[in-house]
C-alpha atoms as a PDB file:
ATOM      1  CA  UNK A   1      10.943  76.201 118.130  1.00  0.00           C
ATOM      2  CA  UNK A   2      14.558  75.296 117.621  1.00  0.00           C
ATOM      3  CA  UNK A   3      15.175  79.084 115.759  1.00  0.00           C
ATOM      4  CA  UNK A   4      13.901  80.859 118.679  1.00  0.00           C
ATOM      5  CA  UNK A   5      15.734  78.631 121.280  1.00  0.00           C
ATOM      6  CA  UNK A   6      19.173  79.788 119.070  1.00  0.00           C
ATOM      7  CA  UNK A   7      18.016  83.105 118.287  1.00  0.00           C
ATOM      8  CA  UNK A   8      17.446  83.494 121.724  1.00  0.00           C
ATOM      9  CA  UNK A   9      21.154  81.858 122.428  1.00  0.00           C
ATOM     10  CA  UNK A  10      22.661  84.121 120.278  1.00  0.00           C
ATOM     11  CA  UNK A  11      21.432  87.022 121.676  1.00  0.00           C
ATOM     12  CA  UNK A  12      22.520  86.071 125.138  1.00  0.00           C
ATOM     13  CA  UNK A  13      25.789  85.489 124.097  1.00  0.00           C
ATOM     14  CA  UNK A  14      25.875  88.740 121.995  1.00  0.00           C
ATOM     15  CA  UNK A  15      24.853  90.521 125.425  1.00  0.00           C
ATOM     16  CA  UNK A  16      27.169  88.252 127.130  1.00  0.00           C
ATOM     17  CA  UNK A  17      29.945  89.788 124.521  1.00  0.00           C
ATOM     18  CA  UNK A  18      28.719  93.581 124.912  1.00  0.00           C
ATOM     19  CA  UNK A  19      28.355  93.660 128.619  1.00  0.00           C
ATOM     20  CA  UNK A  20      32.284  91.677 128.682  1.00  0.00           C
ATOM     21  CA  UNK A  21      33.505  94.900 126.611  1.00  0.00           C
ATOM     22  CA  UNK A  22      31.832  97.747 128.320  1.00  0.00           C
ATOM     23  CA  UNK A  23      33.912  96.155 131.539  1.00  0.00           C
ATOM     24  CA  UNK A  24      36.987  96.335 129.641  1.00  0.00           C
ATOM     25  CA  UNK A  25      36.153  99.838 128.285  1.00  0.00           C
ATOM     26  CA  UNK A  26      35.029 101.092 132.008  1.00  0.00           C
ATOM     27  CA  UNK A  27      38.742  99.647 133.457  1.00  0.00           C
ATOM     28  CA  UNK A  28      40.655 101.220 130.675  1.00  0.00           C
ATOM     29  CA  UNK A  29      38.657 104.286 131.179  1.00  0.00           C
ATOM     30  CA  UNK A  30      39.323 103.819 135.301  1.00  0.00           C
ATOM     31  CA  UNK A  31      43.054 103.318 134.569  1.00  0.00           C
ATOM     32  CA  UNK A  32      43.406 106.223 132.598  1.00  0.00           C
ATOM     33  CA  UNK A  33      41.769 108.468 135.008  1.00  0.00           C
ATOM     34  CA  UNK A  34      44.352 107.245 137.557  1.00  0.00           C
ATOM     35  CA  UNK A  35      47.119 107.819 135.087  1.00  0.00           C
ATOM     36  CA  UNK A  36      45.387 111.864 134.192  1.00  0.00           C
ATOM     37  CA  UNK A  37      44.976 112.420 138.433  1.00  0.00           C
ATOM     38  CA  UNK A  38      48.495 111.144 139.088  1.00  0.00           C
ATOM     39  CA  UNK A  39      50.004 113.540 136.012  1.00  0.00           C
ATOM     40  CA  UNK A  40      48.046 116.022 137.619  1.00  0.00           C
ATOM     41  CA  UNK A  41      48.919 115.705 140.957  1.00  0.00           C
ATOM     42  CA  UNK A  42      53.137 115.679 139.770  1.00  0.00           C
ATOM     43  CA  UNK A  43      52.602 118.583 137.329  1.00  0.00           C
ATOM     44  CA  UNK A  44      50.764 120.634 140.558  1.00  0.00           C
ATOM     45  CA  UNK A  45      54.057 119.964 142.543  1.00  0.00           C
ATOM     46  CA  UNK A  46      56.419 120.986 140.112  1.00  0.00           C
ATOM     47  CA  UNK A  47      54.370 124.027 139.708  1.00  0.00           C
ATOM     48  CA  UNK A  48      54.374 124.792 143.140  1.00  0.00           C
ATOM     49  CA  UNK A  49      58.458 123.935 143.548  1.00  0.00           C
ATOM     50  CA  UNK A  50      58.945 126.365 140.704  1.00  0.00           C
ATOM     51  CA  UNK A  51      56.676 128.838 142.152  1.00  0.00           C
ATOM     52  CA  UNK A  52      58.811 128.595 145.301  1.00  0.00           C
ATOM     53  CA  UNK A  53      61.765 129.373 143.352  1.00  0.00           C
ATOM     54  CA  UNK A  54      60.757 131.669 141.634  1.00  0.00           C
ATOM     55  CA  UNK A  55      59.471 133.937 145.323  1.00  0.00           C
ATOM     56  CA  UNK A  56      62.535 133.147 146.562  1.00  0.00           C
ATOM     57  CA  UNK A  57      64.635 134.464 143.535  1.00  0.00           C
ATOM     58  CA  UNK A  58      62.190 137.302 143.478  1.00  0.00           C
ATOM     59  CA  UNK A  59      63.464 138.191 147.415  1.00  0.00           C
ATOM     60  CA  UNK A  60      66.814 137.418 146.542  1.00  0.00           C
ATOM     61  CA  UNK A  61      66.660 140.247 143.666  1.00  0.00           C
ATOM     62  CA  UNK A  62      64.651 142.751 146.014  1.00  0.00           C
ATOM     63  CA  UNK A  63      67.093 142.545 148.755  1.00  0.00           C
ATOM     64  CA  UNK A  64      70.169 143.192 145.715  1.00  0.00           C
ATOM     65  CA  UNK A  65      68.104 146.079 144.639  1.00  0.00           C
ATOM     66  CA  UNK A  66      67.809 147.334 147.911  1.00  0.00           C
ATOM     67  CA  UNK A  67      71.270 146.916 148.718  1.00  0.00           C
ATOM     68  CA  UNK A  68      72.411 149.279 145.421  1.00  0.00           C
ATOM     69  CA  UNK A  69      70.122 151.809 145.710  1.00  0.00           C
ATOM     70  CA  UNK A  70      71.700 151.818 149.641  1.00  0.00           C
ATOM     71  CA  UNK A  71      75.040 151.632 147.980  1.00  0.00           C
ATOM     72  CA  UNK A  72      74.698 154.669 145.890  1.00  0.00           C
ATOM     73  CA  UNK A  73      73.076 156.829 148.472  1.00  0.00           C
ATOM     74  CA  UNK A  74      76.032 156.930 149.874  1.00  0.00           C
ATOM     75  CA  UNK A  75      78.158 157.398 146.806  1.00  0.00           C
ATOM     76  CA  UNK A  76      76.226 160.451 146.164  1.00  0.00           C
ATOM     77  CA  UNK A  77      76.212 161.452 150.459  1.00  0.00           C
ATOM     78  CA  UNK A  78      80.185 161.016 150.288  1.00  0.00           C
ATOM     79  CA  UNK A  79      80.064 162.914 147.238  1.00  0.00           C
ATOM     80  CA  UNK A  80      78.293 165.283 149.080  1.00  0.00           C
ATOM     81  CA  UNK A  81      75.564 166.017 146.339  1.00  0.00           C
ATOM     82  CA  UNK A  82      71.796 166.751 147.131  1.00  0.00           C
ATOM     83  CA  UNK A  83      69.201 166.389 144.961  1.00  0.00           C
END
């Protein structure tokens, strides 16, 4: 009777030990989600900052086009040539 009462003993405290590491595995596993969603969240705002600067550079280099191509028209209407 005094096996099973220790078998028994020892496999509550084995379960005991299991269950006490799954916890710890579920909060490292909770920690690093937190860690992955606030990574993510910093790496979405630097993509949209750079996305932002990269429109804006994108206008900036429209409105220089637009301003050279308005520049030589009228190099070429002072020049008086007509294409």
């Amino acid at each position: 009777m005094r096996t099973k009462r220790t078998a028994r003993q020892l496999k509550s405290a084995w379960i005991g030990y299991r269950a006490s590491e799954a916890d710890q595995l579920i909060s490292s596993l909770h920690e690093e989600r937190v860690q992955a969603e606030e990574l993510l969240r910093e790496e979405r705002e630097l993509f949209h900052a750079a996305l932002e600067r990269k429109k804006q550079r994108d206008g900036e280099l429209k409105q220089l086009l637009a301003d050279a191509l308005a520049e030589e028209r009228r190099w070429i209407e002072r020049a008086g040539i007509h294409g």
